[in-house]
C-alpha atoms as a PDB file:
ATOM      1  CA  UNK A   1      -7.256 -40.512-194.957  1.00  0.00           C
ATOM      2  CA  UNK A   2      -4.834 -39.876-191.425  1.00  0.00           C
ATOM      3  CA  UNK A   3      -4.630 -36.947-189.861  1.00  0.00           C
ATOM      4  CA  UNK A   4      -1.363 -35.773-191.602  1.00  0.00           C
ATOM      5  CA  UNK A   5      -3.421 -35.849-195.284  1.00  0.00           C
ATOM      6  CA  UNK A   6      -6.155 -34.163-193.955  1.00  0.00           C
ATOM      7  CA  UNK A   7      -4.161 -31.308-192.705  1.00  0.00           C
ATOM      8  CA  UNK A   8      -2.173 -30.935-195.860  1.00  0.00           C
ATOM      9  CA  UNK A   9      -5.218 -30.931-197.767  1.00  0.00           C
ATOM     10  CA  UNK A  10      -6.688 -27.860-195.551  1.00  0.00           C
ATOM     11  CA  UNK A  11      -2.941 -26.329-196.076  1.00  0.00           C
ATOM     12  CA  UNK A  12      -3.462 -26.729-199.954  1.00  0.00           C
ATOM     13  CA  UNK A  13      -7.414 -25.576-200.302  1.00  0.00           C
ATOM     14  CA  UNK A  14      -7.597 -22.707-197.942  1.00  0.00           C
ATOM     15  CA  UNK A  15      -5.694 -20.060-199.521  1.00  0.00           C
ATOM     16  CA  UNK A  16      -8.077 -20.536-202.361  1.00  0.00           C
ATOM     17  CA  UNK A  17     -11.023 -20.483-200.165  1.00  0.00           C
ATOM     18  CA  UNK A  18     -10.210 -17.418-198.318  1.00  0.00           C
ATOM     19  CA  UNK A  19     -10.007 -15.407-201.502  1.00  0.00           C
ATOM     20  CA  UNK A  20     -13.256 -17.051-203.212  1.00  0.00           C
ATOM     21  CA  UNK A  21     -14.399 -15.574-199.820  1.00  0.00           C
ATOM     22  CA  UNK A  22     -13.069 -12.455-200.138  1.00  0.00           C
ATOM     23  CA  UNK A  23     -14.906 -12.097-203.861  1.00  0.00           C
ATOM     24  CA  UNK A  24     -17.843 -13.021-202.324  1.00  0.00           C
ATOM     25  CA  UNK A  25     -18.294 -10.474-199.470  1.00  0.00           C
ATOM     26  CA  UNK A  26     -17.674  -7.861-202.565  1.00  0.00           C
ATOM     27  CA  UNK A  27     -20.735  -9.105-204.065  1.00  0.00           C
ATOM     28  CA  UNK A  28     -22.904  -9.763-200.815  1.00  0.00           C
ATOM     29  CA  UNK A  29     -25.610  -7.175-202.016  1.00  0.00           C
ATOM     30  CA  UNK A  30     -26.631  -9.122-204.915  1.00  0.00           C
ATOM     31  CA  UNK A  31     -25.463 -12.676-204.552  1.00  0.00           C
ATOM     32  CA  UNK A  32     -25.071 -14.982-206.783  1.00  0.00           C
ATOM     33  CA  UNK A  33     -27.005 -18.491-206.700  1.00  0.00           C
ATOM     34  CA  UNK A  34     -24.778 -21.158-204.509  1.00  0.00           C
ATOM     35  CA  UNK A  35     -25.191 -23.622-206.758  1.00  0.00           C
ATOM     36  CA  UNK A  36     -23.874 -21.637-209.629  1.00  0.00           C
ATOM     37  CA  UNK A  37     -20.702 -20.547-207.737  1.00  0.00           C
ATOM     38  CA  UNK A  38     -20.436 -24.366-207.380  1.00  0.00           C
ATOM     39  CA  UNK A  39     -20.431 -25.023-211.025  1.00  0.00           C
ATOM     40  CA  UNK A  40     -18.101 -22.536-211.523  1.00  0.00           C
ATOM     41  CA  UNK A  41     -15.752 -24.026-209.019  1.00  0.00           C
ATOM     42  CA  UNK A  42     -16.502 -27.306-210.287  1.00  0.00           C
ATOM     43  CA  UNK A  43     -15.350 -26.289-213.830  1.00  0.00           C
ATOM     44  CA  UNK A  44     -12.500 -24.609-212.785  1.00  0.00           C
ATOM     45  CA  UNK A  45     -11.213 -28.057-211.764  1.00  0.00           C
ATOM     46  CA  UNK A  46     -12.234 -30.001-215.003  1.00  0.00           C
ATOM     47  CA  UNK A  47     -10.294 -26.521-216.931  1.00  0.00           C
ATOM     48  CA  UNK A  48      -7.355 -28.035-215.426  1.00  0.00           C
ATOM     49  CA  UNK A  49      -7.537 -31.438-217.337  1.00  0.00           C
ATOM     50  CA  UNK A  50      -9.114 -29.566-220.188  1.00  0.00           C
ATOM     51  CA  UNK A  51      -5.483 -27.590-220.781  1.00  0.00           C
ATOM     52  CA  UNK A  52      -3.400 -30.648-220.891  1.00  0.00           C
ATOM     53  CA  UNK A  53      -5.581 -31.754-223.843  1.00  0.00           C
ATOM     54  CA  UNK A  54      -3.627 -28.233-225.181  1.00  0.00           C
ATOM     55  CA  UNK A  55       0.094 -28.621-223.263  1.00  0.00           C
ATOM     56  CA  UNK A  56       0.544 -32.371-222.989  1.00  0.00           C
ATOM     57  CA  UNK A  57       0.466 -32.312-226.815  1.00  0.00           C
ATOM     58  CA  UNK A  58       2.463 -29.499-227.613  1.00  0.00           C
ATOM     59  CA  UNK A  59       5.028 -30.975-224.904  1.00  0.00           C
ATOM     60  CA  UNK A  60       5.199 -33.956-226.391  1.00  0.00           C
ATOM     61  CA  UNK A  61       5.561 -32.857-230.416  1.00  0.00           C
ATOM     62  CA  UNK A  62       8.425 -30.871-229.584  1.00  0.00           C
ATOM     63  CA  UNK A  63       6.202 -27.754-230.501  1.00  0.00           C
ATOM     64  CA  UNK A  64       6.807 -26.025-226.751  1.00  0.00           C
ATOM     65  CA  UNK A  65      10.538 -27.436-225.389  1.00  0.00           C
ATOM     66  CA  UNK A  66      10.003 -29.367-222.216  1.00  0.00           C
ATOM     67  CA  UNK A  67      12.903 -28.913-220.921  1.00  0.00           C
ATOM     68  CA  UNK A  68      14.855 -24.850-220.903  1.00  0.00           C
ATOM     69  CA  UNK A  69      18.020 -23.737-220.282  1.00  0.00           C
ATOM     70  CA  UNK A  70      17.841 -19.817-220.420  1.00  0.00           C
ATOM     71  CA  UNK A  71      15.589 -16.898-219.067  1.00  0.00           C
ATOM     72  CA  UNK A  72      14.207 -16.927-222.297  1.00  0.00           C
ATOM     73  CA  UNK A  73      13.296 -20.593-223.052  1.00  0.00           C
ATOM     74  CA  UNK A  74      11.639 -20.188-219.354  1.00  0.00           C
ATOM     75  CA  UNK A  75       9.614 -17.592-221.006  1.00  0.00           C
ATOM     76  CA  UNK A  76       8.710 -19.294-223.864  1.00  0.00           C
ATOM     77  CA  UNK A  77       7.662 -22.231-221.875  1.00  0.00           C
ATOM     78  CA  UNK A  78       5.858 -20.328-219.558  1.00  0.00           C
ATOM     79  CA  UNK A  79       3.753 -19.408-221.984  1.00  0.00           C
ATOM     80  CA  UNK A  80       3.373 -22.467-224.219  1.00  0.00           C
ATOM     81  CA  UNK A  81       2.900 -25.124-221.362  1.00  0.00           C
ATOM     82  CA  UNK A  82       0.957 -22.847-219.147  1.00  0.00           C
ATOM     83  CA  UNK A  83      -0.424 -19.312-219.996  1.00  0.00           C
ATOM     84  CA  UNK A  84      -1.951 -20.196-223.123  1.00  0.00           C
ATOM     85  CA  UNK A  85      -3.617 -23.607-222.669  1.00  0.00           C
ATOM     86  CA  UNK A  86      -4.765 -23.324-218.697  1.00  0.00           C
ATOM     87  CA  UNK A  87      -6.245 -19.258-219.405  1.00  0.00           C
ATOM     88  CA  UNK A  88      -7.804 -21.085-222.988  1.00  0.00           C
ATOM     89  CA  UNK A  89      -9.388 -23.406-220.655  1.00  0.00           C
ATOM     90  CA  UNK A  90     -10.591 -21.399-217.909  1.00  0.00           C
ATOM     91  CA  UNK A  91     -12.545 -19.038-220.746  1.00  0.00           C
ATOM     92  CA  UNK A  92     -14.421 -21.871-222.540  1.00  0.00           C
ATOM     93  CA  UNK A  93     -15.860 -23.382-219.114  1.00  0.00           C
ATOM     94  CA  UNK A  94     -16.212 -19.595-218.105  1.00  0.00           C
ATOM     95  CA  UNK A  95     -18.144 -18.711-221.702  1.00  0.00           C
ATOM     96  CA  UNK A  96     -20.014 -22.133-221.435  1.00  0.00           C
ATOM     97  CA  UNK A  97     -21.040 -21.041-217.636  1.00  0.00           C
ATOM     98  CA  UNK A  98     -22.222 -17.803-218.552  1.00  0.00           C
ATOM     99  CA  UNK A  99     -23.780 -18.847-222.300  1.00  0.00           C
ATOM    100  CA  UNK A 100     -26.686 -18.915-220.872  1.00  0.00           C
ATOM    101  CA  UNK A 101     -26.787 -17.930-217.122  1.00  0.00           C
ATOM    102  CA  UNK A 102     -29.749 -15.843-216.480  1.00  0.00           C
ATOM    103  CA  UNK A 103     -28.176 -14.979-212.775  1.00  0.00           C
ATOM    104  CA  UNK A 104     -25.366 -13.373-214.777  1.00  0.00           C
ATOM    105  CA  UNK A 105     -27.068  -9.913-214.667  1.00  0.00           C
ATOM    106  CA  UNK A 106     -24.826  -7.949-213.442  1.00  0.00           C
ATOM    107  CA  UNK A 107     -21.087  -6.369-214.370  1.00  0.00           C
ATOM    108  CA  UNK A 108     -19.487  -7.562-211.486  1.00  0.00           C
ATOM    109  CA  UNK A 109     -20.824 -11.066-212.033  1.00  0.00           C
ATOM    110  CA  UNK A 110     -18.300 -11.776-214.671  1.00  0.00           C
ATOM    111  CA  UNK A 111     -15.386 -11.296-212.326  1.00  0.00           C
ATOM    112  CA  UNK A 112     -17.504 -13.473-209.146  1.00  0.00           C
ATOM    113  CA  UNK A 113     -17.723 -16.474-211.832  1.00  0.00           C
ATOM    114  CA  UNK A 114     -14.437 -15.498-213.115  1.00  0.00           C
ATOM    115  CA  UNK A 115     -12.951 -16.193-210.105  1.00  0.00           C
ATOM    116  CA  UNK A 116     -14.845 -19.069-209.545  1.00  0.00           C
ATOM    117  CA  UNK A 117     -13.116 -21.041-212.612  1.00  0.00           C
ATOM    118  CA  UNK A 118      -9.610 -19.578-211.542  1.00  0.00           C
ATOM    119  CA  UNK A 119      -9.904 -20.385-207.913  1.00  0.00           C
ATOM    120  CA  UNK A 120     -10.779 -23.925-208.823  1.00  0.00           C
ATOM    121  CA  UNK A 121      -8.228 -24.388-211.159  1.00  0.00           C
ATOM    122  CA  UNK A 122      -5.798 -23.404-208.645  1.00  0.00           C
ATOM    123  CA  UNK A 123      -6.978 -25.442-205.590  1.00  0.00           C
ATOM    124  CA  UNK A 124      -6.629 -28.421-207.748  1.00  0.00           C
ATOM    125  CA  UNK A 125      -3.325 -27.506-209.321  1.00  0.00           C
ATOM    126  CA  UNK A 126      -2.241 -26.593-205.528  1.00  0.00           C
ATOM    127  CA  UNK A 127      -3.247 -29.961-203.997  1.00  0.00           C
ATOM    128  CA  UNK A 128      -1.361 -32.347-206.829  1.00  0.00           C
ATOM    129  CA  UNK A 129       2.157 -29.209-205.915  1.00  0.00           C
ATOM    130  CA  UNK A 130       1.410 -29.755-202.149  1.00  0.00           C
ATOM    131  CA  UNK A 131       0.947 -33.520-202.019  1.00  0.00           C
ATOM    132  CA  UNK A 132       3.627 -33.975-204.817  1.00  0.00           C
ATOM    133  CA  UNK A 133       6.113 -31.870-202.484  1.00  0.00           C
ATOM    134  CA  UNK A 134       6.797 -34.646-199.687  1.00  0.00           C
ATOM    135  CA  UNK A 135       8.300 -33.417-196.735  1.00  0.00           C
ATOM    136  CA  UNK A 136       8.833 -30.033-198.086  1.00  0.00           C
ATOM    137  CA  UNK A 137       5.143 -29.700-198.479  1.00  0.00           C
ATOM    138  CA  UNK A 138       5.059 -26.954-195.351  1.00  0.00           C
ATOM    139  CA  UNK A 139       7.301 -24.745-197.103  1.00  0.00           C
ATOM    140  CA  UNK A 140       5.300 -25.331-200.424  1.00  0.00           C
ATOM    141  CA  UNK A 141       1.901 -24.675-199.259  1.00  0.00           C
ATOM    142  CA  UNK A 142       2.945 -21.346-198.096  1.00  0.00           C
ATOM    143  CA  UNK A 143       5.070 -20.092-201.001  1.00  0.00           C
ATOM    144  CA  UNK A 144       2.297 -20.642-203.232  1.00  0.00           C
ATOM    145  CA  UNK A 145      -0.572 -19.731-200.697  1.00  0.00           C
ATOM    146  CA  UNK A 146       1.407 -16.237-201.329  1.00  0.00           C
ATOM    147  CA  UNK A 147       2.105 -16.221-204.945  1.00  0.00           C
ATOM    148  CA  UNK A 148       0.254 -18.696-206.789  1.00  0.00           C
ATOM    149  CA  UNK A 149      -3.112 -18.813-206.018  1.00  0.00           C
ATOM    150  CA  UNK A 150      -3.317 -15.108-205.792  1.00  0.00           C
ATOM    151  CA  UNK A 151      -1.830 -15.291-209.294  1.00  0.00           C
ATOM    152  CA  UNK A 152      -4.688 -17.103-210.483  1.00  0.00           C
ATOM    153  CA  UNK A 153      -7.259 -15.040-208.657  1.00  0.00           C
ATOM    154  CA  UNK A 154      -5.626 -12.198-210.631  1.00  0.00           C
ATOM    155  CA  UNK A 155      -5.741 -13.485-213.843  1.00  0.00           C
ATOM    156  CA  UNK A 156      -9.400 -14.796-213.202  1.00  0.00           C
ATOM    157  CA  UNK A 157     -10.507 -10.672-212.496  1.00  0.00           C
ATOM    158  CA  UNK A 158      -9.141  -9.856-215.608  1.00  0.00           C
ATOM    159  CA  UNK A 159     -10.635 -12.502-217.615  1.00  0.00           C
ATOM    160  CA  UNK A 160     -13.692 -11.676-216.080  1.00  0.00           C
ATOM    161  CA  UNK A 161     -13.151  -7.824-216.476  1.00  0.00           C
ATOM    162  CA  UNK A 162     -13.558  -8.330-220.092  1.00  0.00           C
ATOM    163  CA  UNK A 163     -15.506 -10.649-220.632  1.00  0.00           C
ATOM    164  CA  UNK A 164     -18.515  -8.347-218.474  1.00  0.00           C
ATOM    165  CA  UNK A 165     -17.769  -5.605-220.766  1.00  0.00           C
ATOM    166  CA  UNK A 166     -18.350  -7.479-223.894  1.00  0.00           C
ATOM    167  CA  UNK A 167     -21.608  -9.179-222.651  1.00  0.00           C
ATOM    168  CA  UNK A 168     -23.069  -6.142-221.669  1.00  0.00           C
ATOM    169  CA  UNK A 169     -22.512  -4.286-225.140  1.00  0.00           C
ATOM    170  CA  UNK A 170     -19.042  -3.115-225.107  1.00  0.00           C
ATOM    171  CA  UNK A 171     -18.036  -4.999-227.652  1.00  0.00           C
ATOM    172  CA  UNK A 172     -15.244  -3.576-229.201  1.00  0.00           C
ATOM    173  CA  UNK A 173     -12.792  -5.450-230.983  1.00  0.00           C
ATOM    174  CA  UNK A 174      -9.600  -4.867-228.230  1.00  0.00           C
ATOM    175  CA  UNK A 175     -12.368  -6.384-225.248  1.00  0.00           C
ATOM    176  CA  UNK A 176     -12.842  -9.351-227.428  1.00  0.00           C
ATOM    177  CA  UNK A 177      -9.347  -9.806-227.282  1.00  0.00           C
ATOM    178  CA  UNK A 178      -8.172  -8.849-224.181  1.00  0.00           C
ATOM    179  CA  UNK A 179     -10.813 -11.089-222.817  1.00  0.00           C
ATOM    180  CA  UNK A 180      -7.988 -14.068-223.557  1.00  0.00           C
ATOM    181  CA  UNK A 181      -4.852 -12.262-224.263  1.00  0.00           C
ATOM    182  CA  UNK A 182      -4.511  -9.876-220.544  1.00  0.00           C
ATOM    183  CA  UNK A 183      -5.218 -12.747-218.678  1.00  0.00           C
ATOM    184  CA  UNK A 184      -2.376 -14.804-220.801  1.00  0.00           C
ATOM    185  CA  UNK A 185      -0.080 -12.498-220.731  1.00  0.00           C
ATOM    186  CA  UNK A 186      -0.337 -12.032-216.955  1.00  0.00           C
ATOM    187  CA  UNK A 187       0.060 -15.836-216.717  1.00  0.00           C
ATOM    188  CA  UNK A 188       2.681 -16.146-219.070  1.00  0.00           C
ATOM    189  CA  UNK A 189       4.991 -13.483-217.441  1.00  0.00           C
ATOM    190  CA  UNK A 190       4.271 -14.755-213.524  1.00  0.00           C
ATOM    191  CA  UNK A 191       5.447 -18.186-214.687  1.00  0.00           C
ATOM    192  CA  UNK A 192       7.945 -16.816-217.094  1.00  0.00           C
ATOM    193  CA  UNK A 193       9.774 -14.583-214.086  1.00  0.00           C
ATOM    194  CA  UNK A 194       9.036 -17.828-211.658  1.00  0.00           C
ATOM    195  CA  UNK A 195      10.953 -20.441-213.728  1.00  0.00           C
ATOM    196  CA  UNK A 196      13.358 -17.852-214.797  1.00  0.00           C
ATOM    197  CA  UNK A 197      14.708 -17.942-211.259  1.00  0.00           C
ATOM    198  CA  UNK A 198      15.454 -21.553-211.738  1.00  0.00           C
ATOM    199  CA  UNK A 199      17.501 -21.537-214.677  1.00  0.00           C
ATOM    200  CA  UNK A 200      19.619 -18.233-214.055  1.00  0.00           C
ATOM    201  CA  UNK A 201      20.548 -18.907-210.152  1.00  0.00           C
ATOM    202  CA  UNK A 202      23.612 -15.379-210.344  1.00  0.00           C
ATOM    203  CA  UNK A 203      20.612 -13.066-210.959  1.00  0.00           C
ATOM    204  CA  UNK A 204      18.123 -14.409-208.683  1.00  0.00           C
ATOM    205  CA  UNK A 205      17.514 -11.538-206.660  1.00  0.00           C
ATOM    206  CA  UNK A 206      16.839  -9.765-209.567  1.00  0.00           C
ATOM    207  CA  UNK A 207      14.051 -12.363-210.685  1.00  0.00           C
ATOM    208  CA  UNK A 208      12.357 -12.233-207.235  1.00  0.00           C
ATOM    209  CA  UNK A 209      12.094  -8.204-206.677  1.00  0.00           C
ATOM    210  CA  UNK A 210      10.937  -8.509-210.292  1.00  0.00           C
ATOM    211  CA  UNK A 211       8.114 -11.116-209.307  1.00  0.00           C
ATOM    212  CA  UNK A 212       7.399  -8.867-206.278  1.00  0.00           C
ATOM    213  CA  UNK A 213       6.729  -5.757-208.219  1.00  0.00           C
ATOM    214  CA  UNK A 214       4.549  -7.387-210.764  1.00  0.00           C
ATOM    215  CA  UNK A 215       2.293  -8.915-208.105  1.00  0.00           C
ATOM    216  CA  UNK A 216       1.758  -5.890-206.697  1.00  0.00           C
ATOM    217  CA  UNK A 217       0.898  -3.493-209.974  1.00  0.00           C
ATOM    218  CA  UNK A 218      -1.295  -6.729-210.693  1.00  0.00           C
ATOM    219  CA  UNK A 219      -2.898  -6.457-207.537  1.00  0.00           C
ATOM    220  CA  UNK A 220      -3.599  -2.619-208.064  1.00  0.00           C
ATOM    221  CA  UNK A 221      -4.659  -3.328-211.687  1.00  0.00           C
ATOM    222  CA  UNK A 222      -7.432  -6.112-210.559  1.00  0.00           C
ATOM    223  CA  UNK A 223      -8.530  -3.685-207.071  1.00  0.00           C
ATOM    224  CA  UNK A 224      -9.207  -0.910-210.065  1.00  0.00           C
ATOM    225  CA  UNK A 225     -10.890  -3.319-211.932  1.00  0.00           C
ATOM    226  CA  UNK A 226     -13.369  -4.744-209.311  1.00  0.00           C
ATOM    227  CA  UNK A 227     -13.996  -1.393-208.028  1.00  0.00           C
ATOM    228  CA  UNK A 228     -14.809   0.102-211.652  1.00  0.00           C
ATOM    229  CA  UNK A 229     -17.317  -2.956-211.645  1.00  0.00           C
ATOM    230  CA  UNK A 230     -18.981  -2.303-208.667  1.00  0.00           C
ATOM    231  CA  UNK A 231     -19.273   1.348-209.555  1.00  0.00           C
ATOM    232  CA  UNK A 232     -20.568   0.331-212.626  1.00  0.00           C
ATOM    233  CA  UNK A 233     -23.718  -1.746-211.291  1.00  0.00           C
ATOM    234  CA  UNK A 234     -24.214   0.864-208.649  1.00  0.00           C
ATOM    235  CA  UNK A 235     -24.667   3.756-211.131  1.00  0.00           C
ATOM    236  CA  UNK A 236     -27.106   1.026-212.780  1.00  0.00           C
ATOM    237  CA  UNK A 237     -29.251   0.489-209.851  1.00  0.00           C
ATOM    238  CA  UNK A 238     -29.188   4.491-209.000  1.00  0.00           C
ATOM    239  CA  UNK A 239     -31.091   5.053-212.286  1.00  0.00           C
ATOM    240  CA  UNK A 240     -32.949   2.233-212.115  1.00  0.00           C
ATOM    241  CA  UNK A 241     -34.720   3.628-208.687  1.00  0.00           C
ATOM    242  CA  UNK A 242     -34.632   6.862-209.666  1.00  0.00           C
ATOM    243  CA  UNK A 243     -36.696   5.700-212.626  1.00  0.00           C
ATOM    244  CA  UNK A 244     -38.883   4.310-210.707  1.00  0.00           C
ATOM    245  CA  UNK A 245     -39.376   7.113-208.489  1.00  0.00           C
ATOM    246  CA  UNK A 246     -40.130   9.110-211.030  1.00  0.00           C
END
């Protein structure tokens, strides 16, 4: 591999990296097991030739249109050839990490493994969009260091979100599905506004303060949601000294 490859490989994983990083100093005071946040990096990546077994089919009947013409077909695309098989994906390697994970013993443990399976989905997806982008690779690697992967880190905390509350007995029927549909529906409108820009070049501007605001209530929505988590497992651990103390 020269020197160039290398460095565009760097370009493509860190952004992905730096937020698995980020997850991980959250949860430094019980840590998960290295080798589990492995496998769960390790499936993200296999999640991402596990949803082509859902979109290259559907692409290829005619069920989801390849090809799109308005803001709308975008959106319907976005969520037929990406939302719905990729977040599919990334919750059966997530359920099949966690079927039977004694380490997963804690609330915010959901969204560490969570983000585990998203962040390896996207450093995968980002090295084939980086590599695939030539000489505009530069200019790639950063748009999507800004958007993208944090996109899938976002949708991985709400999968994850919801799928802690259901394993540790809030099972209620809107967890079950919100386990699969928020994180969908967050997919399915990023990439909906995203390839909306492409097809409807007089409103553009429109599009992109659109895509701005949305990243940003999504990035309040997940903070709450990590935070509730952590508050969660510290009220656990407060009763479960005082217990003892008593």
């Amino acid at each position: 591999m020269t020197s160039t490859a290398v460095f565009v490989l760097m370009a493509a994983l860190m952004p992905a990296v730096i937020l698995l990083i980020v997850i991980l100093i959250r949860d430094k005071e019980h840590p998960e097991p290295p080798q589990q946040l492995a496998k769960g990096v390790f499936y993200g990546v296999l999640s991402v030739f596990a949803s082509m077994v859902l979109s290259v089919p559907a692409l290829a009947s005619g069920l989801v249109p390849e090809n799109y013409t308005s803001a709308m077909g975008a959106v319907f695309h976005a969520f037929g050839a990406a939302a719905i098989p990729e977040e599919t994906a990334k919750l059966f390697f997530l359920w099949l990490l966690l079927r039977r994970n004694p380490y997963f013993d804690e609330y915010f443990d959901g969204i560490v493994y969570a983000v585990c399976i998203g962040l390896g989905f996207a450093g995968l997806e980002n090295i084939l969009y980086v590599f695939g982008a030539g000489e505009a690779w530069a200019m790639t690697a950063v748009m999507r260091a800004l958007l993208a992967v944090p996109a899938h880190f976002f949708f991985a905390v709400l999968m994850g979100y919801y799928y802690s509350l259901v394993h540790f007995g809030h099972h209620s029927r809107r967890n079950v599905v919100l386990m699969w549909l928020a994180p969908v529906v967050a997919h399915g409108i990023y990439d909906g506004i995203i390839m909306s820009i492409d097809v409807a070049p007089h409103v553009q501007g429109i599009f992109a303060i659109a895509l701005l605001l949305f990243c940003n209530e999504m990035r309040k929505l997940c903070t709450r949601h990590i935070r509730n988590l952590r508050a969660a497992d510290d009220d656990h651990y407060d009763k479960y000294y005082t217990n003892l103390h008593y």
